[in-house]
N, C-alpha and C. Protein backbone atom coordinates (compact mmCIF):
# COMPACT_ATOMS: atom_id res chain seq x y z
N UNK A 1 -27.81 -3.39 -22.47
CA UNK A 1 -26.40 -3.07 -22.40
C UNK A 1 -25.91 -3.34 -20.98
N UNK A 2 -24.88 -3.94 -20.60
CA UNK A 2 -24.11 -4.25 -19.64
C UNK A 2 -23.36 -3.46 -19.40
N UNK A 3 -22.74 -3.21 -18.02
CA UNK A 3 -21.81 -2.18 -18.00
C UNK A 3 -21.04 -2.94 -16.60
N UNK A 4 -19.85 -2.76 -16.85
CA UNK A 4 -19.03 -3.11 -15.67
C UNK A 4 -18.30 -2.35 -14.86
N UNK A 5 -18.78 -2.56 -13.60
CA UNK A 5 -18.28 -1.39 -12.63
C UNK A 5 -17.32 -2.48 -11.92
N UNK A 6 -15.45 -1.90 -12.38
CA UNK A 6 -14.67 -1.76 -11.49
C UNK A 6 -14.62 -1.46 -10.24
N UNK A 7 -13.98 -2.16 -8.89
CA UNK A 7 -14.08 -1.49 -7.79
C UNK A 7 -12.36 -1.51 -7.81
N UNK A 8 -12.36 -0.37 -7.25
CA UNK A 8 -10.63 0.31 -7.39
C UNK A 8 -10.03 -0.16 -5.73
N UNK A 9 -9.42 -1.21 -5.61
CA UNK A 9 -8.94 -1.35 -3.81
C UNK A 9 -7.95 -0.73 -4.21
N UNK A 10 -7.34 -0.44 -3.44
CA UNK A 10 -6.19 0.00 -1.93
C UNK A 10 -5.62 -0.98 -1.04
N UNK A 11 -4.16 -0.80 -1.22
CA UNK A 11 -3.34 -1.61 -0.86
C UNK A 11 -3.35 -0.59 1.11
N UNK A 12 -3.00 -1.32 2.36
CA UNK A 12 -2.97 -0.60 3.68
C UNK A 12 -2.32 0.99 3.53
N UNK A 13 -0.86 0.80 2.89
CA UNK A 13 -0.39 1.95 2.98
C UNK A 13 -1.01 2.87 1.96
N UNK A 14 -1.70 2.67 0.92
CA UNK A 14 -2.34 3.73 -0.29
C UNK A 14 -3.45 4.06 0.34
N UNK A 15 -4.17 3.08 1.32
CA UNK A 15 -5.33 3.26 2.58
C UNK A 15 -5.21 4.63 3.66
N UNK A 16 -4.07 4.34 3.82
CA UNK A 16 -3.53 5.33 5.09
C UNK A 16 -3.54 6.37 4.50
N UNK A 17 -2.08 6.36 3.62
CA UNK A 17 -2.45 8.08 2.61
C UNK A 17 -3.93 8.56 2.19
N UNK A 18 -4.70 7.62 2.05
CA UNK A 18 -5.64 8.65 1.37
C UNK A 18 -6.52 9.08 2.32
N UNK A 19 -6.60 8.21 3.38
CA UNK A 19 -7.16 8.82 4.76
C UNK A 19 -6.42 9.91 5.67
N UNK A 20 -5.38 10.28 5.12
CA UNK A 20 -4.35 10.88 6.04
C UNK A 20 -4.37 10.17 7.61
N UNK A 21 -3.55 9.04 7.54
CA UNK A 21 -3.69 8.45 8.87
C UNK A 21 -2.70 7.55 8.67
N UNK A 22 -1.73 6.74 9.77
CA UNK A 22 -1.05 5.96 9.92
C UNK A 22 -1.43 4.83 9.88
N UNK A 23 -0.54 3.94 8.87
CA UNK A 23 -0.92 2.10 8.83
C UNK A 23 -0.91 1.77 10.05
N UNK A 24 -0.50 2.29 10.78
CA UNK A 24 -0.76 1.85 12.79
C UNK A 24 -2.21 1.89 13.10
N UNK A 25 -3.00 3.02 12.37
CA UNK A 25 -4.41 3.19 13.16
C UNK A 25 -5.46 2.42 12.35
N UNK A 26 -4.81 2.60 11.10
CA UNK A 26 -5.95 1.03 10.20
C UNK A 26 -5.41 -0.02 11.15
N UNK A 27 -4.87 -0.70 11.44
CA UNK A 27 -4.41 -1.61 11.92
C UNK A 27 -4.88 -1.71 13.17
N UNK A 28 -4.83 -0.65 14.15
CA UNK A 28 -5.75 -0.61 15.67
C UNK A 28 -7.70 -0.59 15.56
N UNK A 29 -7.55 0.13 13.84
CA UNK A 29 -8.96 0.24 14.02
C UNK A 29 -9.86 -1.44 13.36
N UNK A 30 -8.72 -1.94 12.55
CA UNK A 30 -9.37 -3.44 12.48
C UNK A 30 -9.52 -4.00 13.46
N UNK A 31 -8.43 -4.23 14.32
CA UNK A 31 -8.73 -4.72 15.64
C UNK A 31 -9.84 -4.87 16.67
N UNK A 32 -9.77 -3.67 16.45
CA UNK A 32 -11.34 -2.34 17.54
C UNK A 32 -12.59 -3.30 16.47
N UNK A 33 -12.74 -3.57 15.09
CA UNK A 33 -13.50 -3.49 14.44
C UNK A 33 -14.61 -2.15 14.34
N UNK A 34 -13.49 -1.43 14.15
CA UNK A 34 -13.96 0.05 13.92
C UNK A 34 -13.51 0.78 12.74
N UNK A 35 -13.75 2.13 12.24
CA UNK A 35 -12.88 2.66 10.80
C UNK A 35 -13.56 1.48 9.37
N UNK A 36 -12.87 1.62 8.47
CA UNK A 36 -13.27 1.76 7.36
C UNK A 36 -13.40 0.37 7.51
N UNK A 37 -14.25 -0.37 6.14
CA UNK A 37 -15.02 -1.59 5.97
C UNK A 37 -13.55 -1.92 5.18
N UNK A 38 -13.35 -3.09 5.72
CA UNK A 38 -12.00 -3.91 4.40
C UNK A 38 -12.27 -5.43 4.03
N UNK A 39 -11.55 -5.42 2.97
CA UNK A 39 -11.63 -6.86 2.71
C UNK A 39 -10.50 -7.70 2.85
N UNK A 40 -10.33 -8.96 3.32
CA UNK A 40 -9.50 -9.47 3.63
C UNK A 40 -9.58 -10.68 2.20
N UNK A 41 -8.58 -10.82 1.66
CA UNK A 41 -8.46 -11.77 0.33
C UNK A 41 -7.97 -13.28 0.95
N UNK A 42 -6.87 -12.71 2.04
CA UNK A 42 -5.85 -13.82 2.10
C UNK A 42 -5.24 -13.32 3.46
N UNK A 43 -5.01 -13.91 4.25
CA UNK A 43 -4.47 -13.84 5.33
C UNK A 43 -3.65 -12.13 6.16
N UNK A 44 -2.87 -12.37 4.76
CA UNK A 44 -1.93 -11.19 4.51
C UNK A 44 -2.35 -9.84 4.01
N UNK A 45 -3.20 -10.21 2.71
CA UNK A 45 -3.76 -9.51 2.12
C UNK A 45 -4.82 -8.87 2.24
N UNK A 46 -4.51 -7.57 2.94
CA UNK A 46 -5.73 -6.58 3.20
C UNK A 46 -5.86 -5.56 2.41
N UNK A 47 -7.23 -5.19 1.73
CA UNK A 47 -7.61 -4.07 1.03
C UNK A 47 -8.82 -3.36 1.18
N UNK A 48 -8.42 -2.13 0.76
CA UNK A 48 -9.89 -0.97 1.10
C UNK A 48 -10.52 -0.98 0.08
N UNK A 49 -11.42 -0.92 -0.16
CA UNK A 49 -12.26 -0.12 -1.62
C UNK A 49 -12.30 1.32 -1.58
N UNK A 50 -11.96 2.46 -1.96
CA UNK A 50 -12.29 3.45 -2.77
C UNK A 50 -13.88 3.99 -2.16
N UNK A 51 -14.27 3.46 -2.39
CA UNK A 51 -15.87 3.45 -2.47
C UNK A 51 -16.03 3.65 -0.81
N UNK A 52 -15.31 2.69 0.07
CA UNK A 52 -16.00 2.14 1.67
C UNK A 52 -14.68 3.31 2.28
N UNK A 53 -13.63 3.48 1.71
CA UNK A 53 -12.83 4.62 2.54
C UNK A 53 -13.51 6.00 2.16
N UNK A 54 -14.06 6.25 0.93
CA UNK A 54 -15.21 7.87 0.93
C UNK A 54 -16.34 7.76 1.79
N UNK A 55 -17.04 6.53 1.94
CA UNK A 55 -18.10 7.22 2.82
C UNK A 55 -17.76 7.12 3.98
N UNK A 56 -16.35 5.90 4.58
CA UNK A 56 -16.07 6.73 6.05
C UNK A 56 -15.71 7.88 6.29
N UNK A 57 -14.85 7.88 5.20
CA UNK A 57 -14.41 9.94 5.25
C UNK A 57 -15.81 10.72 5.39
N UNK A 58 -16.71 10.51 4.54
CA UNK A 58 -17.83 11.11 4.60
C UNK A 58 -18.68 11.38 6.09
N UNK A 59 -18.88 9.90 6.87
CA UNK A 59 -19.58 9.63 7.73
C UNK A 59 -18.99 10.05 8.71
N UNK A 60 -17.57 10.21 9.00
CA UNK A 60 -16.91 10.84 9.97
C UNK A 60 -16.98 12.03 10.20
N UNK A 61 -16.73 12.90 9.19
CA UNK A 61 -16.67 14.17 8.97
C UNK A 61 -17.84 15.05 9.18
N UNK A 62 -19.02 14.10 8.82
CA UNK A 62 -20.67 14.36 9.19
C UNK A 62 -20.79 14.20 10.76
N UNK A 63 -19.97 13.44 11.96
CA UNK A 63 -20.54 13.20 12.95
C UNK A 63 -21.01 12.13 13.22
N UNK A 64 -20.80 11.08 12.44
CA UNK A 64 -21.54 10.05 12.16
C UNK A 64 -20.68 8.76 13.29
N UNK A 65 -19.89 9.01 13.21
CA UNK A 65 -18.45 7.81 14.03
C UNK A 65 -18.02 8.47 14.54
N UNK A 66 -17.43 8.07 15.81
CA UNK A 66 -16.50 9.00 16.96
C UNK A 66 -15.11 7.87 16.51
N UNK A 67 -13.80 8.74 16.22
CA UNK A 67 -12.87 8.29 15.89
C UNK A 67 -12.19 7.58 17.18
């Protein structure tokens, strides 16, 4: 049996809300190449996974990353 696992992205600003954080600091923290893992599709088009914004929440919150 096969099973297909959806990955749920996030558009920057649905990114920000769910991190409680400003599209300014995703945006400083791509830069930095720091903060959450994203994927870039298209130039324009930046998205989070679901999946890579919980375990930064996770890993942060543990001590794991200095913000």
């Amino acid at each position: 049996m096969s099973q297909d696992h959806a990955v749920a992205y996030l558009r920057e600003d649905e990114a920000a809300l769910y991190l409680s954080v400003s599209v300014g600091l995703l945006r400083k923290w791509r830069k930095l190449n720091i903060g959450p893992a994203f994927s870039r599709f298209t130039p324009r088009c930046v998205r989070y996974s679901v999946y890579e914004l919980d375990f930064y929440a996770l890993m942060t919150s543990a001590g794991g990353h200095d913000e």
